[in-house]
C-alpha atoms as a PDB file:
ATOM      1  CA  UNK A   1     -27.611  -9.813 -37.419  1.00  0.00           C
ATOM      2  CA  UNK A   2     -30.464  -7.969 -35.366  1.00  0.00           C
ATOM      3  CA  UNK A   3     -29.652  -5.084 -33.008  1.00  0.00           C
ATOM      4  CA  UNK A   4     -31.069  -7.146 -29.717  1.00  0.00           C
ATOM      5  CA  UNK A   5     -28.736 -10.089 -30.997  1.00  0.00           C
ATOM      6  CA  UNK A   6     -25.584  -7.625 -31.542  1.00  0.00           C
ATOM      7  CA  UNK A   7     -26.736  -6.476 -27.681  1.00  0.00           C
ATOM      8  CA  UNK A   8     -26.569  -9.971 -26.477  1.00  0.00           C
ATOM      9  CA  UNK A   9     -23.205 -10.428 -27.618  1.00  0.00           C
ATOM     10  CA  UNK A  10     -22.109  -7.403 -26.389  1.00  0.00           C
ATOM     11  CA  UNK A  11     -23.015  -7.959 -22.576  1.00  0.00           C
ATOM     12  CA  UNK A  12     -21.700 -11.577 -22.973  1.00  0.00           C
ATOM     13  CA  UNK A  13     -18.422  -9.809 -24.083  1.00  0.00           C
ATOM     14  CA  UNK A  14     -18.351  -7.114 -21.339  1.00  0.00           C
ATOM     15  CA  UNK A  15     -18.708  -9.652 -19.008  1.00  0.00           C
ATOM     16  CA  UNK A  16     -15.983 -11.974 -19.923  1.00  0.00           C
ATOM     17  CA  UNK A  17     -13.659  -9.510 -20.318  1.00  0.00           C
ATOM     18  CA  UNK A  18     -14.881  -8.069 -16.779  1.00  0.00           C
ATOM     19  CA  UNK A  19     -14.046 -11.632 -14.831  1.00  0.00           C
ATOM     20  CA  UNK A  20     -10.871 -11.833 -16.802  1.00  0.00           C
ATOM     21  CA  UNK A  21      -9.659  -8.407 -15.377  1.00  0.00           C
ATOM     22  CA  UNK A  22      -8.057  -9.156 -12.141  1.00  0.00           C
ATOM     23  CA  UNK A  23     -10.920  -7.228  -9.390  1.00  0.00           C
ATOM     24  CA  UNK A  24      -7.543  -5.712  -7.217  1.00  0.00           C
ATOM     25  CA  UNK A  25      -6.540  -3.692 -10.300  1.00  0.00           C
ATOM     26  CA  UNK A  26      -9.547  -1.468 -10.000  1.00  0.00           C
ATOM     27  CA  UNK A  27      -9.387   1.954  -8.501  1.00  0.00           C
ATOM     28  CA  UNK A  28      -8.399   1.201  -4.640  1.00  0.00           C
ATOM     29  CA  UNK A  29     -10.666   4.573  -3.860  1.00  0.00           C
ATOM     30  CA  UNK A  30     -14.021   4.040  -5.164  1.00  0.00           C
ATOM     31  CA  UNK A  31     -16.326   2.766  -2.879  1.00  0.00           C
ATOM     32  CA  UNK A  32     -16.733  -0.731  -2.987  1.00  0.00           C
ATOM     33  CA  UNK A  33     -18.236  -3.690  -1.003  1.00  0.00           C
ATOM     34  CA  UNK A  34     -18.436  -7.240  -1.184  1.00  0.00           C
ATOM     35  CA  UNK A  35     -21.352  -8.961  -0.337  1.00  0.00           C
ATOM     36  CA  UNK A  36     -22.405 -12.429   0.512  1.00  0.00           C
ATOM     37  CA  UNK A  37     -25.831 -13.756   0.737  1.00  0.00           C
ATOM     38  CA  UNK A  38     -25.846 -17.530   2.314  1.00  0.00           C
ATOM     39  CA  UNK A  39     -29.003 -19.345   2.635  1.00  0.00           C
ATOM     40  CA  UNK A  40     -31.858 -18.116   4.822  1.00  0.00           C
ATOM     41  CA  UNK A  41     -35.167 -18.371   5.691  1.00  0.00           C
ATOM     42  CA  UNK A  42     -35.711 -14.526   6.242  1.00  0.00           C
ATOM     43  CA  UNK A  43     -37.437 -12.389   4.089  1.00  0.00           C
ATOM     44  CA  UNK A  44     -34.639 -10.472   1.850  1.00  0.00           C
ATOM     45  CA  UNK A  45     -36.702  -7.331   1.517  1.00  0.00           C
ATOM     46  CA  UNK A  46     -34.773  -5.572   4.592  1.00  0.00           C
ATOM     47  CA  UNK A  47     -31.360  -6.572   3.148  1.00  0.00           C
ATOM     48  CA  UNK A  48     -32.262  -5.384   0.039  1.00  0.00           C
ATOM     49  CA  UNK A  49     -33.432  -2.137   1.155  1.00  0.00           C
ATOM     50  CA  UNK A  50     -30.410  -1.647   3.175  1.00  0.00           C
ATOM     51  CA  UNK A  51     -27.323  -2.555   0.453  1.00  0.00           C
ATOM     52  CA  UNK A  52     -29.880  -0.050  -1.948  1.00  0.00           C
ATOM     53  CA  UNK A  53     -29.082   2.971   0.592  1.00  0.00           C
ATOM     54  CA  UNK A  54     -25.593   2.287   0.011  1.00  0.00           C
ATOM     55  CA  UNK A  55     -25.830   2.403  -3.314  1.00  0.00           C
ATOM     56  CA  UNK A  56     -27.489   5.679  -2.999  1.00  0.00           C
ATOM     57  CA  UNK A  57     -24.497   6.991  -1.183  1.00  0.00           C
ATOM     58  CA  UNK A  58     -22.519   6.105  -4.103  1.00  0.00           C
ATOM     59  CA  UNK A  59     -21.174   2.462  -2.901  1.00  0.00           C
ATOM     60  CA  UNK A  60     -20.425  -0.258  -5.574  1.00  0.00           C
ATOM     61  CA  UNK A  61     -21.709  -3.893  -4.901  1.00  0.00           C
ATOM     62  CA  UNK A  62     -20.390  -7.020  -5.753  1.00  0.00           C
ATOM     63  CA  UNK A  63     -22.886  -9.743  -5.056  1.00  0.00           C
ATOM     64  CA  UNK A  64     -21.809 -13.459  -3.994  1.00  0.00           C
ATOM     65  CA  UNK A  65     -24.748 -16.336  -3.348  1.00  0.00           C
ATOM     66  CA  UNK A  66     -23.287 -19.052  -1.830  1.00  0.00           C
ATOM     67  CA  UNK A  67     -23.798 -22.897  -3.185  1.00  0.00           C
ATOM     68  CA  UNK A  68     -26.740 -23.032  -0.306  1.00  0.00           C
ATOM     69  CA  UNK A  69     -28.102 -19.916  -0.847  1.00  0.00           C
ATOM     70  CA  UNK A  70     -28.978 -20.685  -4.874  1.00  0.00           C
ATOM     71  CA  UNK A  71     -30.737 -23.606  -3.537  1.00  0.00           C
ATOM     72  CA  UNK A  72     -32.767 -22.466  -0.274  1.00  0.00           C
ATOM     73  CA  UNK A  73     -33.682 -18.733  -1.239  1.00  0.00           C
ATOM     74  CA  UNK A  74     -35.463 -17.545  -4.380  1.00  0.00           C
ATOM     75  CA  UNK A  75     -32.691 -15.690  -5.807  1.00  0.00           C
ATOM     76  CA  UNK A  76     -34.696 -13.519  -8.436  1.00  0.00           C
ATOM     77  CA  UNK A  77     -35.456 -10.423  -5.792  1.00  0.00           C
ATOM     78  CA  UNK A  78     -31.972  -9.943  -5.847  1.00  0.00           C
ATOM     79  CA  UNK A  79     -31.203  -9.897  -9.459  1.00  0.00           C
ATOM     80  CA  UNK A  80     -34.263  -7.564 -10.022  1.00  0.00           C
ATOM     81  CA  UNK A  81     -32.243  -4.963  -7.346  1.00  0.00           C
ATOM     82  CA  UNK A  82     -28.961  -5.358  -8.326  1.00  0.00           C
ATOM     83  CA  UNK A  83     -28.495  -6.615 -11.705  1.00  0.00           C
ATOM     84  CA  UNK A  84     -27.402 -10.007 -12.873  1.00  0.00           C
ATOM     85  CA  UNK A  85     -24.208  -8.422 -14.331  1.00  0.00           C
ATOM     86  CA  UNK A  86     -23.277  -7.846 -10.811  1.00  0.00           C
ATOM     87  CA  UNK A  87     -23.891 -11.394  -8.923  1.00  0.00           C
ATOM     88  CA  UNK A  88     -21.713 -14.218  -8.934  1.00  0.00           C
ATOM     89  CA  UNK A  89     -22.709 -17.708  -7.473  1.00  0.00           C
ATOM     90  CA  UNK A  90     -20.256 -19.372  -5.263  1.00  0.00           C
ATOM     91  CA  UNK A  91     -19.039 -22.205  -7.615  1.00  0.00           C
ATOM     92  CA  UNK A  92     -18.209 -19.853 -10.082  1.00  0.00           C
ATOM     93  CA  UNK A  93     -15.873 -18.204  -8.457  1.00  0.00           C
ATOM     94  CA  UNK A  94     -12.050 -19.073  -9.308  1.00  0.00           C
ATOM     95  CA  UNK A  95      -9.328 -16.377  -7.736  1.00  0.00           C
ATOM     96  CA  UNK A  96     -10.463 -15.924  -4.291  1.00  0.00           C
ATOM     97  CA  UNK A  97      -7.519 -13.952  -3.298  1.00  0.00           C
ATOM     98  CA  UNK A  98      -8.053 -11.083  -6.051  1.00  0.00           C
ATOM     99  CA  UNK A  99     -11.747 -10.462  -3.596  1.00  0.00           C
ATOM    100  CA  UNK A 100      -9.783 -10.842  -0.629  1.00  0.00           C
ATOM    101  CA  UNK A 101      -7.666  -8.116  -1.340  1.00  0.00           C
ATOM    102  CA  UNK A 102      -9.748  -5.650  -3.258  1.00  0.00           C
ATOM    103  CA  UNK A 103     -12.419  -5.203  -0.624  1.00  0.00           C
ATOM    104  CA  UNK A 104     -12.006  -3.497   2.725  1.00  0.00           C
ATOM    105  CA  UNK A 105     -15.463  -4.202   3.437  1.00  0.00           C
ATOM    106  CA  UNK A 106     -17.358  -7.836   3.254  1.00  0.00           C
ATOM    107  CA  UNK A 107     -21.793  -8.041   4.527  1.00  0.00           C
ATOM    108  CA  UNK A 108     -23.332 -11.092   4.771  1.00  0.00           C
ATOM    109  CA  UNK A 109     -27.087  -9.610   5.095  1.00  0.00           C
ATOM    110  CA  UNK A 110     -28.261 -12.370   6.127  1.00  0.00           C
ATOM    111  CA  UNK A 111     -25.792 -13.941   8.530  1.00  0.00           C
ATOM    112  CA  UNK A 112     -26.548 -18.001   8.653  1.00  0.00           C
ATOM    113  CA  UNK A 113     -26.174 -20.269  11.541  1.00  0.00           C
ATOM    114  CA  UNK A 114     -24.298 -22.694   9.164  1.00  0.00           C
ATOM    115  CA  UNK A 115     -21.972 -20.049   8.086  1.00  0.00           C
ATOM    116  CA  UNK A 116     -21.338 -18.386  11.936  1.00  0.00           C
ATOM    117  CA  UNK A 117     -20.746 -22.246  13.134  1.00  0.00           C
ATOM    118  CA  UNK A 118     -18.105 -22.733  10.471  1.00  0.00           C
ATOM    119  CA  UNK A 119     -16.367 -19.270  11.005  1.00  0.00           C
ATOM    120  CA  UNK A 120     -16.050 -19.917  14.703  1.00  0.00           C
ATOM    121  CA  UNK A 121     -14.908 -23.330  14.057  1.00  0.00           C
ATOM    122  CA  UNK A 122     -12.603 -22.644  11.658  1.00  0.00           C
ATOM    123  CA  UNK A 123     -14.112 -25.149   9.639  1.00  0.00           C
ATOM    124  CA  UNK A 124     -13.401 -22.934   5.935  1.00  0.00           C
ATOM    125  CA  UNK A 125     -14.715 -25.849   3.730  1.00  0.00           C
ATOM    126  CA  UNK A 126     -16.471 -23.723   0.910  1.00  0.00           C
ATOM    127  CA  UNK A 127     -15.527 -20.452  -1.031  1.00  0.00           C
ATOM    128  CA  UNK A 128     -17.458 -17.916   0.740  1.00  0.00           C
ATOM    129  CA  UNK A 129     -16.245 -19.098   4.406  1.00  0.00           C
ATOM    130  CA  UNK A 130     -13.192 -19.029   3.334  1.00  0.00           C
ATOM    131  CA  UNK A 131     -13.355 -15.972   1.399  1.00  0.00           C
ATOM    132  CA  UNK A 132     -14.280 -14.244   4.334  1.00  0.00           C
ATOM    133  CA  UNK A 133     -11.801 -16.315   6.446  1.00  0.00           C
ATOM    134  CA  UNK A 134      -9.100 -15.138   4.532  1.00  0.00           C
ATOM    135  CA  UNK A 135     -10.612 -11.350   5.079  1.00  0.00           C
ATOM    136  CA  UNK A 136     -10.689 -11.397   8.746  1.00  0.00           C
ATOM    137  CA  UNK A 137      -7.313 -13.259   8.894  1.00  0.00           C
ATOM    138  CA  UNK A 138      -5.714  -9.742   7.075  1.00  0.00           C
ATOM    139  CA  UNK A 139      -7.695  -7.111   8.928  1.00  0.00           C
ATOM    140  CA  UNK A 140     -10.536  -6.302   6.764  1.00  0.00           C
ATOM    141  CA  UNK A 141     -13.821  -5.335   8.293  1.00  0.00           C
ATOM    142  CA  UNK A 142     -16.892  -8.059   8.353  1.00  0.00           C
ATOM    143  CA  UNK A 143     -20.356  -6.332   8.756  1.00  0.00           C
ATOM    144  CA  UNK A 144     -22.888  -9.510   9.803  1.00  0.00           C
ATOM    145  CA  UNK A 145     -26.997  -9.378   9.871  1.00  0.00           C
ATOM    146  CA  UNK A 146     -27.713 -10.712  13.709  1.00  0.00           C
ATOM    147  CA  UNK A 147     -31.179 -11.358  12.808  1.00  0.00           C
ATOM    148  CA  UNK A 148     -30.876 -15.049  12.213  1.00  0.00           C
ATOM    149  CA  UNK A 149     -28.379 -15.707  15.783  1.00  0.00           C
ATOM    150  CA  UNK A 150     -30.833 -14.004  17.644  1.00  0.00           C
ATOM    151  CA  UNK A 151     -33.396 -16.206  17.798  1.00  0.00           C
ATOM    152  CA  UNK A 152     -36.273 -16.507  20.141  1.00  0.00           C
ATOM    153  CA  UNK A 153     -36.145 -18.226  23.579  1.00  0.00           C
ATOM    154  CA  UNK A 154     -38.748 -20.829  22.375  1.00  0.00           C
ATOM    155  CA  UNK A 155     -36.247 -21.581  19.412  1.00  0.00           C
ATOM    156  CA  UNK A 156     -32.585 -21.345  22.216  1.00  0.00           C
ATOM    157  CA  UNK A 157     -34.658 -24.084  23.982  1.00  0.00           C
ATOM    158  CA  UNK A 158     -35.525 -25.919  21.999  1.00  0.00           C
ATOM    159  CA  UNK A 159     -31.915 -26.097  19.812  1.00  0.00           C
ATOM    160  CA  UNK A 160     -29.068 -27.030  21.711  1.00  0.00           C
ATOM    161  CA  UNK A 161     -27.136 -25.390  18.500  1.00  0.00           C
ATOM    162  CA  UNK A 162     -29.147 -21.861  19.116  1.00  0.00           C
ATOM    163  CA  UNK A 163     -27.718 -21.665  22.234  1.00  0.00           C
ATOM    164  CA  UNK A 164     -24.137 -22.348  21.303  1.00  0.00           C
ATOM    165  CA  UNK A 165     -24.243 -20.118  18.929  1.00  0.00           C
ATOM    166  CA  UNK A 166     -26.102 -17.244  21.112  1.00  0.00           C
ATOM    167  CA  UNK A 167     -22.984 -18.040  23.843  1.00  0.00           C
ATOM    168  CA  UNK A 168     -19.881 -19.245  22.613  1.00  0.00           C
ATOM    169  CA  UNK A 169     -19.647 -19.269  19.018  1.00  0.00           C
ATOM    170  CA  UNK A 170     -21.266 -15.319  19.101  1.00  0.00           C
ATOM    171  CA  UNK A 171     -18.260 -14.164  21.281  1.00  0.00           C
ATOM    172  CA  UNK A 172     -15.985 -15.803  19.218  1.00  0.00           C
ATOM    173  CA  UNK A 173     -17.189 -14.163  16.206  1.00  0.00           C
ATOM    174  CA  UNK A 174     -16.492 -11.078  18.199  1.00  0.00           C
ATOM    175  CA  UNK A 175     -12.985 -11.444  18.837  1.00  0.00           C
ATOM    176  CA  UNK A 176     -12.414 -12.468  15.572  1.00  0.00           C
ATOM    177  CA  UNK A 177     -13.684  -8.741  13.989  1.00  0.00           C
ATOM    178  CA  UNK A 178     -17.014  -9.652  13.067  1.00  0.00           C
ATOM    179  CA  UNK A 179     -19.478  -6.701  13.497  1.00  0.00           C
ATOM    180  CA  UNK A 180     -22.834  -8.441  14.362  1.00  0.00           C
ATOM    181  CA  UNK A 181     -25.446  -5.837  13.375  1.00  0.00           C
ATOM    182  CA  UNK A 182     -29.415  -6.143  13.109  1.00  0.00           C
ATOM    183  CA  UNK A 183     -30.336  -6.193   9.242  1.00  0.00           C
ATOM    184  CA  UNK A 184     -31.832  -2.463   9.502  1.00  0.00           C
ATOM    185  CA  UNK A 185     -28.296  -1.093  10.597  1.00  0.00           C
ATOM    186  CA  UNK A 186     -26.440  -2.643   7.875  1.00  0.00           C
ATOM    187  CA  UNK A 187     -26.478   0.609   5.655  1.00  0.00           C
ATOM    188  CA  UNK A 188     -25.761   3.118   8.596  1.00  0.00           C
ATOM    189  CA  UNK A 189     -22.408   0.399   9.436  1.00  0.00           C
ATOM    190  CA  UNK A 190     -21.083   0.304   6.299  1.00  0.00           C
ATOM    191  CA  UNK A 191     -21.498   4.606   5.779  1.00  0.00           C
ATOM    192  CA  UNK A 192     -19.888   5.201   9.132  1.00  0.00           C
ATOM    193  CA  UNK A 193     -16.730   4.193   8.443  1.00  0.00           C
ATOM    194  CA  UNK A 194     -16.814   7.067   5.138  1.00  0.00           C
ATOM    195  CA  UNK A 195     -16.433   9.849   8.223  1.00  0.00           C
ATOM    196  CA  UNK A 196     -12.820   8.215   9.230  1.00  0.00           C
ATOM    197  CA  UNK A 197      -9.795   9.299   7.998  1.00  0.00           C
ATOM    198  CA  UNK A 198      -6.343   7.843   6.515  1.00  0.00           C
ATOM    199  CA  UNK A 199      -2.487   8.797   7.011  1.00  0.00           C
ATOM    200  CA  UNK A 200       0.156   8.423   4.963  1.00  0.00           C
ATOM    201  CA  UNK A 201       3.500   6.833   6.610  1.00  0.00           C
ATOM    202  CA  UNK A 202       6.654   7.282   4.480  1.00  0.00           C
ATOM    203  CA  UNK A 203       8.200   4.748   7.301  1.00  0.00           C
ATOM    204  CA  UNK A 204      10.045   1.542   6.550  1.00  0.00           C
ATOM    205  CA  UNK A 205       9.274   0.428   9.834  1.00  0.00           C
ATOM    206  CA  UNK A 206       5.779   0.179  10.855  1.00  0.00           C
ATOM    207  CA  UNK A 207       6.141  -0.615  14.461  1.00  0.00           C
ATOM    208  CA  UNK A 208       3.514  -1.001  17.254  1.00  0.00           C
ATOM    209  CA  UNK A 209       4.325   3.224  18.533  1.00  0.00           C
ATOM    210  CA  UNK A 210       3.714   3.790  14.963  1.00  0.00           C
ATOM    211  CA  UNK A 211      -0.041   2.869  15.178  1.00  0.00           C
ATOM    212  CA  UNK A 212      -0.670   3.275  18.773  1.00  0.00           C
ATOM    213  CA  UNK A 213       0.265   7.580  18.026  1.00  0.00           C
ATOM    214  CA  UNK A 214      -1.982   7.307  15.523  1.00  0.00           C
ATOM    215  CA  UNK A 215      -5.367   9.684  16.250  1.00  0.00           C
ATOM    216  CA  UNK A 216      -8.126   7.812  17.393  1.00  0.00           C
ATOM    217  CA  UNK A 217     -10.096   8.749  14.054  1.00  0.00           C
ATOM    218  CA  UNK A 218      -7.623   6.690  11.823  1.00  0.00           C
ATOM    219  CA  UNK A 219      -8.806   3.967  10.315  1.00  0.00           C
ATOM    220  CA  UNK A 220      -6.709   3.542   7.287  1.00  0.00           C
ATOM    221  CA  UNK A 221      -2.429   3.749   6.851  1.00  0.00           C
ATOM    222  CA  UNK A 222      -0.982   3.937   3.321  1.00  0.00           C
ATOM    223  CA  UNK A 223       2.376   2.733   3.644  1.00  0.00           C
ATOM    224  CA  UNK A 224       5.462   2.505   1.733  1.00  0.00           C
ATOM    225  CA  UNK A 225       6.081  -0.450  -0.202  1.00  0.00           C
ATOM    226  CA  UNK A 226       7.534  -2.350   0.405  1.00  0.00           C
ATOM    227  CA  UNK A 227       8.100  -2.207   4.439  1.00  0.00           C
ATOM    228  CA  UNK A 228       8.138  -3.975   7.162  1.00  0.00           C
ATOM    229  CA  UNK A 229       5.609  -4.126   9.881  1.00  0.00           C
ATOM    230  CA  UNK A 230       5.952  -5.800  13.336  1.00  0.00           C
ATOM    231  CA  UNK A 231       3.414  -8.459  13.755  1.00  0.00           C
ATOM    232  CA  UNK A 232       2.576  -6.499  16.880  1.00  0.00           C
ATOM    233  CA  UNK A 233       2.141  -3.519  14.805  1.00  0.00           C
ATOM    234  CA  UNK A 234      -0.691  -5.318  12.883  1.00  0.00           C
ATOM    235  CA  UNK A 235      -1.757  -6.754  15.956  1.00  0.00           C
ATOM    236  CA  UNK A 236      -2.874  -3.972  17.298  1.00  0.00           C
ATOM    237  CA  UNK A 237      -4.105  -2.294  13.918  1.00  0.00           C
ATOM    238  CA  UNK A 238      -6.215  -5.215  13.977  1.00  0.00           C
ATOM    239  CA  UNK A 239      -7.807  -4.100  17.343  1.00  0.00           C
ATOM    240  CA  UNK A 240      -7.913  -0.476  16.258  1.00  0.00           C
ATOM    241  CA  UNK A 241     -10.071  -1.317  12.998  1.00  0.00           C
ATOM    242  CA  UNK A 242      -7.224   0.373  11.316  1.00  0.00           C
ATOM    243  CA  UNK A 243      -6.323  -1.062   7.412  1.00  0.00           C
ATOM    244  CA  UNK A 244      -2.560  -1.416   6.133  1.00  0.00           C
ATOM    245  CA  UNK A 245      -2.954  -0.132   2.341  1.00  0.00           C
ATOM    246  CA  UNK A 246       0.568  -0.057   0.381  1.00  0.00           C
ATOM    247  CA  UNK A 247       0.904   2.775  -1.717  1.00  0.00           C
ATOM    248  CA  UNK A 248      -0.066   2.378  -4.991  1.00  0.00           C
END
C-alpha cells in the first residue's frame, strides 16, 4: 500500500469519525462560527475575504452550502479558502440540533432573497432555514450580508418582491435578531462581540431582575443546571443579545 493511498484513507477516517462525534461536545470556549452560504449571484470574493479575517483572529469555521447554493454558485473558491474537510452541503446534514446548539454565532455571507422571504415567513422548509430558525428561536446571534436586499431602485421597481422585502419582510428580520450587515462588515460583527463579557449565576431562579441588573456589557450568563428561567427572563435576554449557557 503506497504512502498517498495510506493518506487517503486516513482523511476518509478522520472525517468519519469527525461527523460521528456529536459537534456540542466540543470545547464550548473556542471560537467557533457557523456559516451558511445560500445561492447568489454576487461575487464571493468579499465574503471570502471577510470569514478569512476571522480566521486570522483565531475563529473556527464550519461551512454549510445550501441545496441551491451547490447548484447556482461555483462552489470551488470556497473549498480552495477553507478546506473541503471543513464544508458540508445541505443534504448531508443529519442532526440539526447538535449545530443549533454548539454555535452562538450563525453568517450567511451572502444573505438570499429566497432565504430572507422564508425566514420572515416562517416558511422553514429546508435544513439551513430551519437550522437557523431553530437558532433565532433560542437566542443565538444571526450575522446577515445586506448586499443582496439592498438592491437598486431600478431593480425595487421593477420587482414587486424587492420591495417587500426592502419594507416588510427587512423589519421583520429585525425583530426577529437578525443583524443585517453589508458583506465588508461581516468580520468587524462577528469580532465585536469577543470585547463583551460573561457572568456566572449560581441562581436557581433566573428571573427577569436577574438579567435586567445585569451590566450593560454582558452578553453571556453561565447558569446552574439545571434551573429555571422565567420566559420573561429569556425574553428580555433575547432583547439584550445576552446568551443562557448552562454550566458545563
Amino acid at each position: 500500500m503506497n504512502q498517498e493511498l495510506i493518506d487517503q484513507i486516513r482523511k476518509i477516517v478522520e472525517r468519519v469519525l469527525r461527523e460521528q462525534t456529536p459537534v456540542a461536545t466540543q470545547t464550548s470556549h473556542e471560537k467557533r462560527l457557523l456559516v451558511i452560504f445560500s445561492a447568489t449571484h454576487f461575487e464571493l470574493d468579499e465574503p471570502i475575504q471577510q470569514l478569512h479575517t476571522c480566521m486570522q483572529d483565531g475563529w473556527k469555521l464550519t461551512i454549510i452550502l445550501s441545496d441551491l447554493a451547490t447548484k447556482v454558485i461555483n462552489p470551488e473558491p470556497i473549498h480552495a479558502a477553507f478546506g473541503e474537510d471543513n464544508i458540508f452541503q445541505e443534504n448531508t446534514l443529519i442532526d440539526i440540533k447538535t449545530f443549533v446548539d454548539a454555535y452562538q454565532q450563525i453568517v450567511l455571507p451572502v444573505f438570499s432573497h429566497p432565504m430572507a422571504a422564508k425566514l420572515a415567513l416562517g416558511l422553514v422548509d429546508t435544513p439551513c432555514t430551519y437550522l437557523v430558525f431553530e437558532a433565532l428561536s433560542k437566542g443565538k446571534r444571526i450575522i446577515a450580508a445586506s448586499d443582496a436586499l439592498n438592491q437598486s431602485e431600478a431593480s425595487i421597481k421593477a420587482s414587486p418582491i424587492f420591495s417587500k422585502l426592502k419594507g416588510d419582510y427587512v423589519n421583520v428580520l429585525s425583530e426577529l435578531g437578525v443583524q443585517l450587515v453589508p458583506m465588508t462588515r461581516i468580520a468587524e460583527s462577528v469580532m465585536e462581540r469577543t470585547g463583551y463579557s460573561r457572568v456566572v449565576v449560581e441562581k436557581t431562579l433566573i428571573s427577569a431582575a436577574t438579567i435586567s441588573n445585569l451590566d450593560a456589557d454582558v452578553r453571556e450568563l453561565v447558569y446552574v443546571n439545571p434551573a429555571i428561567i422565567t420566559p420573561l427572563a429569556r425574553e428580555h435576554a433575547k432583547k439584550r443579545g445576552i446568551e443562557l449557557i448552562p454550566k458545563g
